[in-house]
C-alpha atoms as a PDB file:
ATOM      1  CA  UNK A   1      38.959  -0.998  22.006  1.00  0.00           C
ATOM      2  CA  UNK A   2      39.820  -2.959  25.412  1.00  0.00           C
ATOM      3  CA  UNK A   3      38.341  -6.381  26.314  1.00  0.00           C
ATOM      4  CA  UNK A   4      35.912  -5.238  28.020  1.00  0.00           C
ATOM      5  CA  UNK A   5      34.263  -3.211  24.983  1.00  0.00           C
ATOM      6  CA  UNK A   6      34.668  -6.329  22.758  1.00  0.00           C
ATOM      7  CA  UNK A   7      33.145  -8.304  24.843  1.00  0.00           C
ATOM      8  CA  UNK A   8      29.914  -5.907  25.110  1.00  0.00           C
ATOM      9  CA  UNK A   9      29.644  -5.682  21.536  1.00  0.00           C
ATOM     10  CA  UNK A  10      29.723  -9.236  21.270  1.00  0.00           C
ATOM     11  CA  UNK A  11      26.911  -9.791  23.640  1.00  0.00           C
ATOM     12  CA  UNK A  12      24.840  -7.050  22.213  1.00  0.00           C
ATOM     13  CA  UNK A  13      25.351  -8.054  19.175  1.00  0.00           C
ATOM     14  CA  UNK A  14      22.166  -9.874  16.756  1.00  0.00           C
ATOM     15  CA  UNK A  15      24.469 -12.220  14.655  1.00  0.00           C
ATOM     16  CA  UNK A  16      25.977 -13.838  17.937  1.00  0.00           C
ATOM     17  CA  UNK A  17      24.941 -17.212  17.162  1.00  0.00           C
ATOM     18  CA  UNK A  18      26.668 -17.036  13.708  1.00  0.00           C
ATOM     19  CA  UNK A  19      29.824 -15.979  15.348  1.00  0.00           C
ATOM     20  CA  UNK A  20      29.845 -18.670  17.616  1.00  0.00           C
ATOM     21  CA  UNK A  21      28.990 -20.871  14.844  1.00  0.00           C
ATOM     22  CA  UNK A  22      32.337 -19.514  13.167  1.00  0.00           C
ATOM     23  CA  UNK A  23      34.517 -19.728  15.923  1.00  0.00           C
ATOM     24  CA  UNK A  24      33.615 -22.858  16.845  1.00  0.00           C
ATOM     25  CA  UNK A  25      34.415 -24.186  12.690  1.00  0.00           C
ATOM     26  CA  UNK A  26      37.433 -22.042  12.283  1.00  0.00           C
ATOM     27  CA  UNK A  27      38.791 -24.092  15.949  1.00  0.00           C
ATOM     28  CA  UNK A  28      37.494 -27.229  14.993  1.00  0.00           C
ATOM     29  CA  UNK A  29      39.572 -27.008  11.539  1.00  0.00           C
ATOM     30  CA  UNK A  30      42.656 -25.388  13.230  1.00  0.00           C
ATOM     31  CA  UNK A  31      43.092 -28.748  15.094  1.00  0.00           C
ATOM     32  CA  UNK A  32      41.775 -30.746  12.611  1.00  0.00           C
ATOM     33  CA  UNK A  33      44.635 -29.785  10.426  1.00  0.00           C
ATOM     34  CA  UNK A  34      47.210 -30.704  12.887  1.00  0.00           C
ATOM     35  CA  UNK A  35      45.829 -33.902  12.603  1.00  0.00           C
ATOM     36  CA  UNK A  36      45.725 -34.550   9.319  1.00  0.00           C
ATOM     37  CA  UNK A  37      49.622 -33.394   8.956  1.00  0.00           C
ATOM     38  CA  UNK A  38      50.639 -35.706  11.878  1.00  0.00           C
ATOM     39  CA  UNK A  39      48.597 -38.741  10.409  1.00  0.00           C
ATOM     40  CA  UNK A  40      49.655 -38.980   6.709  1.00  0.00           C
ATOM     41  CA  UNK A  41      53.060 -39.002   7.437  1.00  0.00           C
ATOM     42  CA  UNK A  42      51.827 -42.091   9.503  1.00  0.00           C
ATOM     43  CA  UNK A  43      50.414 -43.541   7.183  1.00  0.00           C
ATOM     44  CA  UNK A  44      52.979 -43.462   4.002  1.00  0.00           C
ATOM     45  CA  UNK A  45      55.340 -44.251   6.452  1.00  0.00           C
ATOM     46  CA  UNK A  46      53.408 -47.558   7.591  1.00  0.00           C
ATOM     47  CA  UNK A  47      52.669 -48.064   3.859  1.00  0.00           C
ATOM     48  CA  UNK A  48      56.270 -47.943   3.579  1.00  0.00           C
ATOM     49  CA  UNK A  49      57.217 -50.637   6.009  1.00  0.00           C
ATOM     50  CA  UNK A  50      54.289 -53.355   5.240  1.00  0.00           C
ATOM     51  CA  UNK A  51      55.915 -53.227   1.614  1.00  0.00           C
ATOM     52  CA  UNK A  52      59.410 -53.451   3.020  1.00  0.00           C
ATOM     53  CA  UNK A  53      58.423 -55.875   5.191  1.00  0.00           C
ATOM     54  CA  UNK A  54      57.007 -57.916   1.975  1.00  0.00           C
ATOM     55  CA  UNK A  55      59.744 -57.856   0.241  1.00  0.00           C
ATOM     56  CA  UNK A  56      61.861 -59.363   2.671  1.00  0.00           C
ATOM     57  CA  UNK A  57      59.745 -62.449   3.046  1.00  0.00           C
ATOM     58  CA  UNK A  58      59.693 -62.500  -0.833  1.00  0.00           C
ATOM     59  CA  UNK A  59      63.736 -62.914  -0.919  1.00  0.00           C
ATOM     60  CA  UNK A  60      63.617 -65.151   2.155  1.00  0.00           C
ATOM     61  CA  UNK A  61      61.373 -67.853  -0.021  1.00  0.00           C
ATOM     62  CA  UNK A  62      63.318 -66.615  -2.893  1.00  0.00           C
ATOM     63  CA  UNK A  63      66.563 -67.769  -1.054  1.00  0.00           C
ATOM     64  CA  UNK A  64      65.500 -70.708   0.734  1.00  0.00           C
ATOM     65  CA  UNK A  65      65.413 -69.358   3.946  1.00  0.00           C
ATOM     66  CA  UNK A  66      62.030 -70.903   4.974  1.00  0.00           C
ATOM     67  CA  UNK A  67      60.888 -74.500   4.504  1.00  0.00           C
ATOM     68  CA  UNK A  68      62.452 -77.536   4.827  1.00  0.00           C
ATOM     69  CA  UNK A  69      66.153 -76.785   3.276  1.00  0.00           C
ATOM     70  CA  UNK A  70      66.241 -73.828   5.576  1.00  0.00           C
ATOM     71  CA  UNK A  71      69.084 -74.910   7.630  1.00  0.00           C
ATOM     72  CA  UNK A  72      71.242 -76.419   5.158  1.00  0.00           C
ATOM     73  CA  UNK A  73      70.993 -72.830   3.178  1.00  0.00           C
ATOM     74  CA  UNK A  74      71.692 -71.007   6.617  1.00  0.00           C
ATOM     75  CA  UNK A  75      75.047 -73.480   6.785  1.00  0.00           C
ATOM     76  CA  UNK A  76      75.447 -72.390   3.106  1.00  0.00           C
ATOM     77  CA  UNK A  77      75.693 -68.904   4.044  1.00  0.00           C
ATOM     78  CA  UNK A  78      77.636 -68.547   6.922  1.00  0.00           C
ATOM     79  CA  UNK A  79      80.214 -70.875   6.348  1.00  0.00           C
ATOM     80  CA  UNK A  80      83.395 -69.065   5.600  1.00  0.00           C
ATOM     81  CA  UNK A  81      85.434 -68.561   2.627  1.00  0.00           C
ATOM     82  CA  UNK A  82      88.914 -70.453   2.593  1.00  0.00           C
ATOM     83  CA  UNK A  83      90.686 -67.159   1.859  1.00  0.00           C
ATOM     84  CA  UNK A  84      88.516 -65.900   4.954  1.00  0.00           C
ATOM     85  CA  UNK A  85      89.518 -68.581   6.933  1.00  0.00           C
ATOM     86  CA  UNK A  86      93.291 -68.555   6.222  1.00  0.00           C
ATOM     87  CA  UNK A  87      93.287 -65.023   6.516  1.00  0.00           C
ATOM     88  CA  UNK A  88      91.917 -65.309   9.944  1.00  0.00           C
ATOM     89  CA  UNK A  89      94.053 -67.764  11.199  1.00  0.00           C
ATOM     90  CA  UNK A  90      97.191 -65.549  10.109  1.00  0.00           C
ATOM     91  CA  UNK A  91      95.547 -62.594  12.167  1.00  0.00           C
ATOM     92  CA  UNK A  92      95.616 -64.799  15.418  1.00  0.00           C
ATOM     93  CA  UNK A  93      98.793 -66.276  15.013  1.00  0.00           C
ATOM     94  CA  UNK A  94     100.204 -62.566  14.663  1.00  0.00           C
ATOM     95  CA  UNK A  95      97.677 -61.444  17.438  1.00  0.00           C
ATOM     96  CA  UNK A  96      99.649 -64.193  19.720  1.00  0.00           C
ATOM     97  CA  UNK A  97     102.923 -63.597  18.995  1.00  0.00           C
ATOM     98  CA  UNK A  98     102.582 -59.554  19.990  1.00  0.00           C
ATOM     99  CA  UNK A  99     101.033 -60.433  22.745  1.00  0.00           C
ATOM    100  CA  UNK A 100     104.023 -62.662  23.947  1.00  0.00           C
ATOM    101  CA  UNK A 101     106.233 -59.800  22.619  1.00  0.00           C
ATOM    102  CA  UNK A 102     104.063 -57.080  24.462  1.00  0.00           C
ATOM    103  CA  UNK A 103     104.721 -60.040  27.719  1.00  0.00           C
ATOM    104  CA  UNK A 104     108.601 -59.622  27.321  1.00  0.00           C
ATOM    105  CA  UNK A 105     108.923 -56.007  27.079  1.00  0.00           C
ATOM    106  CA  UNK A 106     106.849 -55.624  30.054  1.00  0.00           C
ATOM    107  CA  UNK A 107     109.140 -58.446  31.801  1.00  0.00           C
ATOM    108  CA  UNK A 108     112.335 -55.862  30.694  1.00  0.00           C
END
């Protein structure tokens, strides 16, 4: 059958109005459905990061982070190790001395 014939059995047709009715459910469904799978990945996913998000501020009171001591346990925690420090130092001695080494080759 070609478009044309479809479409004038459609419009002859005594149960138009429940095909329409159909139609119209089965399209409204179709793109309800796409919805519904973009939105609850939204939604977990939101879930997911309010919780997150609550458990960070519940080890930031749990470490002192917030209130009065804050700074002093901020200084606590990014102070550096002795080892660290030592360490660091040798590094930029040895940084300083290629460099004048790197100096003197290009001088030659």
């Amino acid at each position: 059958m070609s478009l044309e014939e479809y479409e004038k059995c459609y419009r002859e047709d005594k149960d138009k109005n429940l095909l329409d009715i159909m139609s119209y459910t089965a399209a409204y469904f179709r793109v309800a459905y796409k919805r519904i799978i973009d939105i609850v990945p939204m939604c977990i996913e939101n879930l997911y990061i309010l919780r997150f998000w609550e458990a960070l501020r519940d080890l930031e009171m749990k470490m002192g982070l917030y209130g009065d001591k804050a700074a002093e346990n901020y200084a606590k925690f990014a102070a550096e190790e002795p080892d660290s420090q030592e360490k660091r130092e040798k590094l930029v001695e040895m940084k300083a001395k290629l460099s004048e080494g790197l100096e003197i080759i290009a001088e030659l």
